[in-house]
PDB file of N, CA and C in Angstrom:
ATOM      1  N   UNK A   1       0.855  -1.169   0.000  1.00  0.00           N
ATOM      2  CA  UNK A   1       0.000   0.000   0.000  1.00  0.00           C
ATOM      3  C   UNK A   1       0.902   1.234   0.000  1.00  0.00           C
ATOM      4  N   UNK A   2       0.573   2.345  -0.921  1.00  0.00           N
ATOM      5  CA  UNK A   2       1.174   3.624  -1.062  1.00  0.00           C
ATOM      6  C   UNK A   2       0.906   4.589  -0.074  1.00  0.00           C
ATOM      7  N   UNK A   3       1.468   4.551   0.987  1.00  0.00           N
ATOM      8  CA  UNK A   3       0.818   5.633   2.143  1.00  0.00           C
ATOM      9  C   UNK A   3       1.313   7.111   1.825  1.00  0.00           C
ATOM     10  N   UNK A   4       0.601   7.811   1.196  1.00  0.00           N
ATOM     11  CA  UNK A   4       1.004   9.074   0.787  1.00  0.00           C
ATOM     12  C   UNK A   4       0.833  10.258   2.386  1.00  0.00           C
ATOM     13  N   UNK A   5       1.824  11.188   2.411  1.00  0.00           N
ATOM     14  CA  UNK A   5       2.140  11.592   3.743  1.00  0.00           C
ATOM     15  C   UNK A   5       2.497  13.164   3.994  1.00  0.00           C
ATOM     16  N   UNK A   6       2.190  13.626   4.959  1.00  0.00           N
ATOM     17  CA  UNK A   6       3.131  15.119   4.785  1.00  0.00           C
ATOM     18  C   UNK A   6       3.435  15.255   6.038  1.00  0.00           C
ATOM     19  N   UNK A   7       4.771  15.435   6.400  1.00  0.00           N
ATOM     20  CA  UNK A   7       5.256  15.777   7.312  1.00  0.00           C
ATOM     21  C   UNK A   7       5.472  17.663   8.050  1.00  0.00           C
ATOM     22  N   UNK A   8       4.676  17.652   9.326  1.00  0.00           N
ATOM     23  CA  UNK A   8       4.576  18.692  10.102  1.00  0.00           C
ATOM     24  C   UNK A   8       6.479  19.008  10.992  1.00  0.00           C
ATOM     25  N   UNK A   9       6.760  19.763  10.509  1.00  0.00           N
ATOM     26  CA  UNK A   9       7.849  20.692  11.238  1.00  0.00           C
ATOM     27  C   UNK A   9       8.024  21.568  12.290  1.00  0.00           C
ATOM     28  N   UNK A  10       8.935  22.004  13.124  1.00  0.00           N
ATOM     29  CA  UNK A  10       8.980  22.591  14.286  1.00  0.00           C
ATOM     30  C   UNK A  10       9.524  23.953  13.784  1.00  0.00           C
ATOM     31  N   UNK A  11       9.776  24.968  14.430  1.00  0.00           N
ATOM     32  CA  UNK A  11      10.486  26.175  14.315  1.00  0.00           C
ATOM     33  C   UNK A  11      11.854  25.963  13.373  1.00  0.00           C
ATOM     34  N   UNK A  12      12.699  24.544  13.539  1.00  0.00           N
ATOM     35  CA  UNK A  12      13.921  24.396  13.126  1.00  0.00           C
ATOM     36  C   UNK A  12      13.945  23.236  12.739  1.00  0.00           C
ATOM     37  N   UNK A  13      12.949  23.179  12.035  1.00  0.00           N
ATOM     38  CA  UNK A  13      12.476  22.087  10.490  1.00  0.00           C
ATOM     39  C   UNK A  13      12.774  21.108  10.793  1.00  0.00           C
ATOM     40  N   UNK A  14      12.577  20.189  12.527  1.00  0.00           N
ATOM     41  CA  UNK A  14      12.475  18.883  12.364  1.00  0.00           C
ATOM     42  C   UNK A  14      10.933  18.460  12.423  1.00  0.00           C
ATOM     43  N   UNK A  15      11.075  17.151  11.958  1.00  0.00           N
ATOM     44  CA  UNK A  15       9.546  16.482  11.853  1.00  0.00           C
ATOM     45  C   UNK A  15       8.815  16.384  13.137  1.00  0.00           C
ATOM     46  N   UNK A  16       7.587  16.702  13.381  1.00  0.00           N
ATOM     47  CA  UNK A  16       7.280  16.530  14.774  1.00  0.00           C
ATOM     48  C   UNK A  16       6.224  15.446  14.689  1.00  0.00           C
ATOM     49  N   UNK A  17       5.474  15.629  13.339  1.00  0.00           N
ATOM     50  CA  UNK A  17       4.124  15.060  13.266  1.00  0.00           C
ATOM     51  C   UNK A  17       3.714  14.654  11.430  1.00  0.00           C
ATOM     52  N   UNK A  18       3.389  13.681  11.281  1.00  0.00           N
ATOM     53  CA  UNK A  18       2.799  13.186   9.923  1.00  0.00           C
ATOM     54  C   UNK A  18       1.308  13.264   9.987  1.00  0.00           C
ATOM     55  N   UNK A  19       1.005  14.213   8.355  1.00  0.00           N
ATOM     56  CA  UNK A  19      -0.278  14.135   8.308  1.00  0.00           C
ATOM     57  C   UNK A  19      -0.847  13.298   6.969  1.00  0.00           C
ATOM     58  N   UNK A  20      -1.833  12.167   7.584  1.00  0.00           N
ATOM     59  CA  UNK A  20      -2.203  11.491   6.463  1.00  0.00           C
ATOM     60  C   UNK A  20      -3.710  12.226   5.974  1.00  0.00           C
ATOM     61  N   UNK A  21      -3.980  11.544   4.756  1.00  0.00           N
ATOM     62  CA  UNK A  21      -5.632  11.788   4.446  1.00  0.00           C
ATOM     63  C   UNK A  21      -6.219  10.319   5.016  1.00  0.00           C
ATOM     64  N   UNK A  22      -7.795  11.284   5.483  1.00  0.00           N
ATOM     65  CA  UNK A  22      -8.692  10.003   6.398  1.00  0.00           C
ATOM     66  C   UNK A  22      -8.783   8.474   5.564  1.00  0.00           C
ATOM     67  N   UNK A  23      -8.756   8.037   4.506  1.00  0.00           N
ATOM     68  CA  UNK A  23      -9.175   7.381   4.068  1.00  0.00           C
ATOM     69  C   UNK A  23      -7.609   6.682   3.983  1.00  0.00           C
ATOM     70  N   UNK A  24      -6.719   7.029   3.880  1.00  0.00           N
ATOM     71  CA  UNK A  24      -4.908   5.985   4.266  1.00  0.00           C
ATOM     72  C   UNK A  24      -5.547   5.854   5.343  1.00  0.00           C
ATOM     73  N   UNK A  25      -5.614   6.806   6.309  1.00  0.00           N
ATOM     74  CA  UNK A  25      -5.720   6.761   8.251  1.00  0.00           C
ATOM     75  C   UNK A  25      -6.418   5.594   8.255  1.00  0.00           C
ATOM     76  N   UNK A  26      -7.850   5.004   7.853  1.00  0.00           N
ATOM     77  CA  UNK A  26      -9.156   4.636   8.146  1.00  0.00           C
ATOM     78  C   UNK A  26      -8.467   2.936   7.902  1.00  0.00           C
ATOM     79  N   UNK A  27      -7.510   2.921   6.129  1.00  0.00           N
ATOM     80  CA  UNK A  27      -6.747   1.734   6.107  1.00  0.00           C
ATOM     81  C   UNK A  27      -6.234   1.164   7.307  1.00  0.00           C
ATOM     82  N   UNK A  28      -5.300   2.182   7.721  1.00  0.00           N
ATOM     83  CA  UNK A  28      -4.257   1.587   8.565  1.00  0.00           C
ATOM     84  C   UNK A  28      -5.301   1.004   9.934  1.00  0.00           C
ATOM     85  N   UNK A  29      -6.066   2.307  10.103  1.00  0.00           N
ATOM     86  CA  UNK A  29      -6.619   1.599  11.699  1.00  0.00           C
ATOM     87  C   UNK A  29      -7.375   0.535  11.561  1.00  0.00           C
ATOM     88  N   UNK A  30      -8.042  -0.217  10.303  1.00  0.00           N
ATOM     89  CA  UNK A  30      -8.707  -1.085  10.156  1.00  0.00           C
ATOM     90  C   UNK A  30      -7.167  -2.300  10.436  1.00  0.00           C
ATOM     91  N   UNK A  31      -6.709  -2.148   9.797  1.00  0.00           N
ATOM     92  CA  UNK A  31      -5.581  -3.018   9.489  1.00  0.00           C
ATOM     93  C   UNK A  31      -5.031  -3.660  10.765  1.00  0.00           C
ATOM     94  N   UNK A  32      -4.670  -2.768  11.446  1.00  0.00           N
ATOM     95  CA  UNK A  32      -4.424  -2.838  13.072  1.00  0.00           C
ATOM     96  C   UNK A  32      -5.391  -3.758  13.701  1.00  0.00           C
ATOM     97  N   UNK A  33      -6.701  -3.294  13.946  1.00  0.00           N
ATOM     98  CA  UNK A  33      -7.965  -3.556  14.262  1.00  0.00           C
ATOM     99  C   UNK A  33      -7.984  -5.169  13.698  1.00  0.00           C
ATOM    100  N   UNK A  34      -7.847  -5.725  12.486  1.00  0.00           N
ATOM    101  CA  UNK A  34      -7.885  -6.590  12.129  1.00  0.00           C
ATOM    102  C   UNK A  34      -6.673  -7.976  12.911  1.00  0.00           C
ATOM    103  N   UNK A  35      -5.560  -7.286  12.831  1.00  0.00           N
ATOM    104  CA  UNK A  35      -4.521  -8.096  13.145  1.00  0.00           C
ATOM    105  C   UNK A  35      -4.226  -8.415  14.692  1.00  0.00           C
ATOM    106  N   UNK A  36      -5.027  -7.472  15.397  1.00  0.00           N
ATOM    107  CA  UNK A  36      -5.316  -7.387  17.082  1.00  0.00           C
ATOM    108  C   UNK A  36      -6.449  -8.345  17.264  1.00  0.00           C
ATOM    109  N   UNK A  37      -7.121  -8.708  16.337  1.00  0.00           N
ATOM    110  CA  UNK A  37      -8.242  -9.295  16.266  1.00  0.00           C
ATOM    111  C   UNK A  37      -7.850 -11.142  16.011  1.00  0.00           C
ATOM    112  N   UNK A  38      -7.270 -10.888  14.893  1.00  0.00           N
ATOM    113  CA  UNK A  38      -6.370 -12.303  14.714  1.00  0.00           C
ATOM    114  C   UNK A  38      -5.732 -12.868  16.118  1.00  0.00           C
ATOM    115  N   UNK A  39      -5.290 -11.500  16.350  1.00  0.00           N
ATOM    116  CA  UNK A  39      -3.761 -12.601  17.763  1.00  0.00           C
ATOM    117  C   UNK A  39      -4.754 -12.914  18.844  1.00  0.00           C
ATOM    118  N   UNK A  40      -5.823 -11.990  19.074  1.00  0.00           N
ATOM    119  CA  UNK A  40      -6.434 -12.610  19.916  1.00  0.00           C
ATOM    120  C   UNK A  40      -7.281 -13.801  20.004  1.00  0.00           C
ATOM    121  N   UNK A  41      -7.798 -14.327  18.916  1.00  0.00           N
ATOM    122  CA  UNK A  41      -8.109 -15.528  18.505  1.00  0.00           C
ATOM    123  C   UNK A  41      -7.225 -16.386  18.294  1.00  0.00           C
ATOM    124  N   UNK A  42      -6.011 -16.228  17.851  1.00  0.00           N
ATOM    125  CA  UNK A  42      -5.087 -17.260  18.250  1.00  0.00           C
ATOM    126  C   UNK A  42      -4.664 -17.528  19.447  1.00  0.00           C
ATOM    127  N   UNK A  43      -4.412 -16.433  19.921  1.00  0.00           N
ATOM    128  CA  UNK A  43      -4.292 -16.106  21.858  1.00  0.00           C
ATOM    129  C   UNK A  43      -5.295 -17.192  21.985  1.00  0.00           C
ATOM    130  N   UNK A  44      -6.876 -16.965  21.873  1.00  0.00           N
ATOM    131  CA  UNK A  44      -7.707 -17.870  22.416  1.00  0.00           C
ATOM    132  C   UNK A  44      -8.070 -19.657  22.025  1.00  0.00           C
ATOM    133  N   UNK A  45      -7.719 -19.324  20.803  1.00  0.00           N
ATOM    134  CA  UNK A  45      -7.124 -21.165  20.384  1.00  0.00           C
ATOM    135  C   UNK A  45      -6.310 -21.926  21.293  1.00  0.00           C
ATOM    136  N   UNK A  46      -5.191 -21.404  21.855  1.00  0.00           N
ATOM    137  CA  UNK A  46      -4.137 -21.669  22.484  1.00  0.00           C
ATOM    138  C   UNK A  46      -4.696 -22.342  24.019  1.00  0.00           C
ATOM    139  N   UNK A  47      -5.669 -21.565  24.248  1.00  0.00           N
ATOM    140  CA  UNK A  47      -6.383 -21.419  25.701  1.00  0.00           C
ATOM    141  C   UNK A  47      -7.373 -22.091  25.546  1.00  0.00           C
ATOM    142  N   UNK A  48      -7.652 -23.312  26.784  1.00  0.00           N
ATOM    143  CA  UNK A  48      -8.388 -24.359  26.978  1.00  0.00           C
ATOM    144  C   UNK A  48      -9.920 -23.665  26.870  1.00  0.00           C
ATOM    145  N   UNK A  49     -10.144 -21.985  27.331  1.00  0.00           N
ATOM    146  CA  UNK A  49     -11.288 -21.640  27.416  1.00  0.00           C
ATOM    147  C   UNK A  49     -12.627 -21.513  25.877  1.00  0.00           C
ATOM    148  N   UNK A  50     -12.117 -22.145  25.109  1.00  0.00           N
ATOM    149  CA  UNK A  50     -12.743 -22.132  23.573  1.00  0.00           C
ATOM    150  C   UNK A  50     -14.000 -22.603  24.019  1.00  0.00           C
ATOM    151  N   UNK A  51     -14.734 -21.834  23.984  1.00  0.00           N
ATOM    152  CA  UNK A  51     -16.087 -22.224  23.439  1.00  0.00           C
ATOM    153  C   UNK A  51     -16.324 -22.647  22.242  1.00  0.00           C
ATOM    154  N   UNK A  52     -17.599 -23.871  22.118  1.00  0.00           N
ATOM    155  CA  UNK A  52     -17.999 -24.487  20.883  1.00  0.00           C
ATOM    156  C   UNK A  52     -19.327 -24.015  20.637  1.00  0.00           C
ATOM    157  N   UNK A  53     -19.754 -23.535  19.324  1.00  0.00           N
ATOM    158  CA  UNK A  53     -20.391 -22.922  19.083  1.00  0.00           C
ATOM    159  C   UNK A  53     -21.721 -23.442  20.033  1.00  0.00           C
ATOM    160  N   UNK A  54     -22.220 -23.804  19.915  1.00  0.00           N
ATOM    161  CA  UNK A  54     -23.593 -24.166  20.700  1.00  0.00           C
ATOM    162  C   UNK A  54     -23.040 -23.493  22.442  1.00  0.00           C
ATOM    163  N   UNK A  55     -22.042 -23.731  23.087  1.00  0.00           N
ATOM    164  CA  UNK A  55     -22.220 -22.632  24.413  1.00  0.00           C
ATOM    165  C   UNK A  55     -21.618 -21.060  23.939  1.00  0.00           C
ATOM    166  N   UNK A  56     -20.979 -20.846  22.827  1.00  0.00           N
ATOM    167  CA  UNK A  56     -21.019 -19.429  22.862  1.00  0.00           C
ATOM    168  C   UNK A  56     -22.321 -19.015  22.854  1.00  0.00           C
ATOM    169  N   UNK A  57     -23.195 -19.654  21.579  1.00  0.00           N
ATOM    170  CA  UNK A  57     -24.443 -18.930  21.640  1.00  0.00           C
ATOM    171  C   UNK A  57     -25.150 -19.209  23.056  1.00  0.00           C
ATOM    172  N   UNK A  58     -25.071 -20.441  23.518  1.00  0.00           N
ATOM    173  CA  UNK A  58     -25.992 -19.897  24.817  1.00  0.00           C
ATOM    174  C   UNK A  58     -25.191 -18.692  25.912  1.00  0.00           C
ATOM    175  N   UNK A  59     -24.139 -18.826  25.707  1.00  0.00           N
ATOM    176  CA  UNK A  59     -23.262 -17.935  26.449  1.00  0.00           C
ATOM    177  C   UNK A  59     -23.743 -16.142  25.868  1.00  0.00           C
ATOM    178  N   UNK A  60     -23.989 -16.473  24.382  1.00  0.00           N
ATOM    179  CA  UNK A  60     -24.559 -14.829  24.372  1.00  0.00           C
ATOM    180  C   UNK A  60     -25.849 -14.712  24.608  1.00  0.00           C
ATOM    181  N   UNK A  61     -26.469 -15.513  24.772  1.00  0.00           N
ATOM    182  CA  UNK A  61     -28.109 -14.993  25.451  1.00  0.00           C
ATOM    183  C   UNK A  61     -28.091 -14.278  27.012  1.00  0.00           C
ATOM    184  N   UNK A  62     -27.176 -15.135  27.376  1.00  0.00           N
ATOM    185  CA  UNK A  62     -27.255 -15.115  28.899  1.00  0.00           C
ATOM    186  C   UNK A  62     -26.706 -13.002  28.993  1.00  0.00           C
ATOM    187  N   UNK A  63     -26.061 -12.726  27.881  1.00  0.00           N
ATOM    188  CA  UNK A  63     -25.250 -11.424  28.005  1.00  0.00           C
ATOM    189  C   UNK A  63     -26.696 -10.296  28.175  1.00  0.00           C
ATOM    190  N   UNK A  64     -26.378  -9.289  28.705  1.00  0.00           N
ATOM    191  CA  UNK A  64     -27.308  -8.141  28.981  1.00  0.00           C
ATOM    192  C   UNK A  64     -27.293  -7.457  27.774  1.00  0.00           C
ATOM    193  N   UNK A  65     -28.370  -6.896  27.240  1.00  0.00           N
ATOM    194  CA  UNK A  65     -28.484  -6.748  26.125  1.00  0.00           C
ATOM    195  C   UNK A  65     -28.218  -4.817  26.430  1.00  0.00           C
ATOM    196  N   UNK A  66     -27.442  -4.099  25.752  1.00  0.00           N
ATOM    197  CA  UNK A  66     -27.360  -2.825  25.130  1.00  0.00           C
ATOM    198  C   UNK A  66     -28.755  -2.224  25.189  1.00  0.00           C
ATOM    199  N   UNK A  67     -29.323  -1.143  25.689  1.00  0.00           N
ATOM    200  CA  UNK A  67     -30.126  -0.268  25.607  1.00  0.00           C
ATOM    201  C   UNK A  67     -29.948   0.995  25.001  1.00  0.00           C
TER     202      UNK A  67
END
């Protein structure tokens, strides 16, 4: 991916800060989001606590539902 970029300067022209456009930004944080998402499912493979589908779902009924 081409992350096109502009770099923000101080009084004595070092870089302090990169500015992307929202839609690179929106890539990357998905991207992140995705791969945090992976390890933690592998994290949870690893771990005896796996639910099989039939007690997750009863496991999400039992959850309080969002108002």
């Amino acid at each position: 991916m081409e992350i096109e970029h502009k770099y923000l300067v101080d009084e004595s022209n070092r870089k302090v800060a990169v500015q992307l456009d929202i839609e690179t930004f929106e890539k990357i944080e998905e991207t992140l989001e995705n791969y945090g998402l992976i390890r933690l499912m592998q994290k949870e493979e690893q771990d005896d606590n796996v639910l099989e589908l039939e007690q997750a779902q009863a496991y999400y009924r039992t959850l309080e539902k969002a108002k």
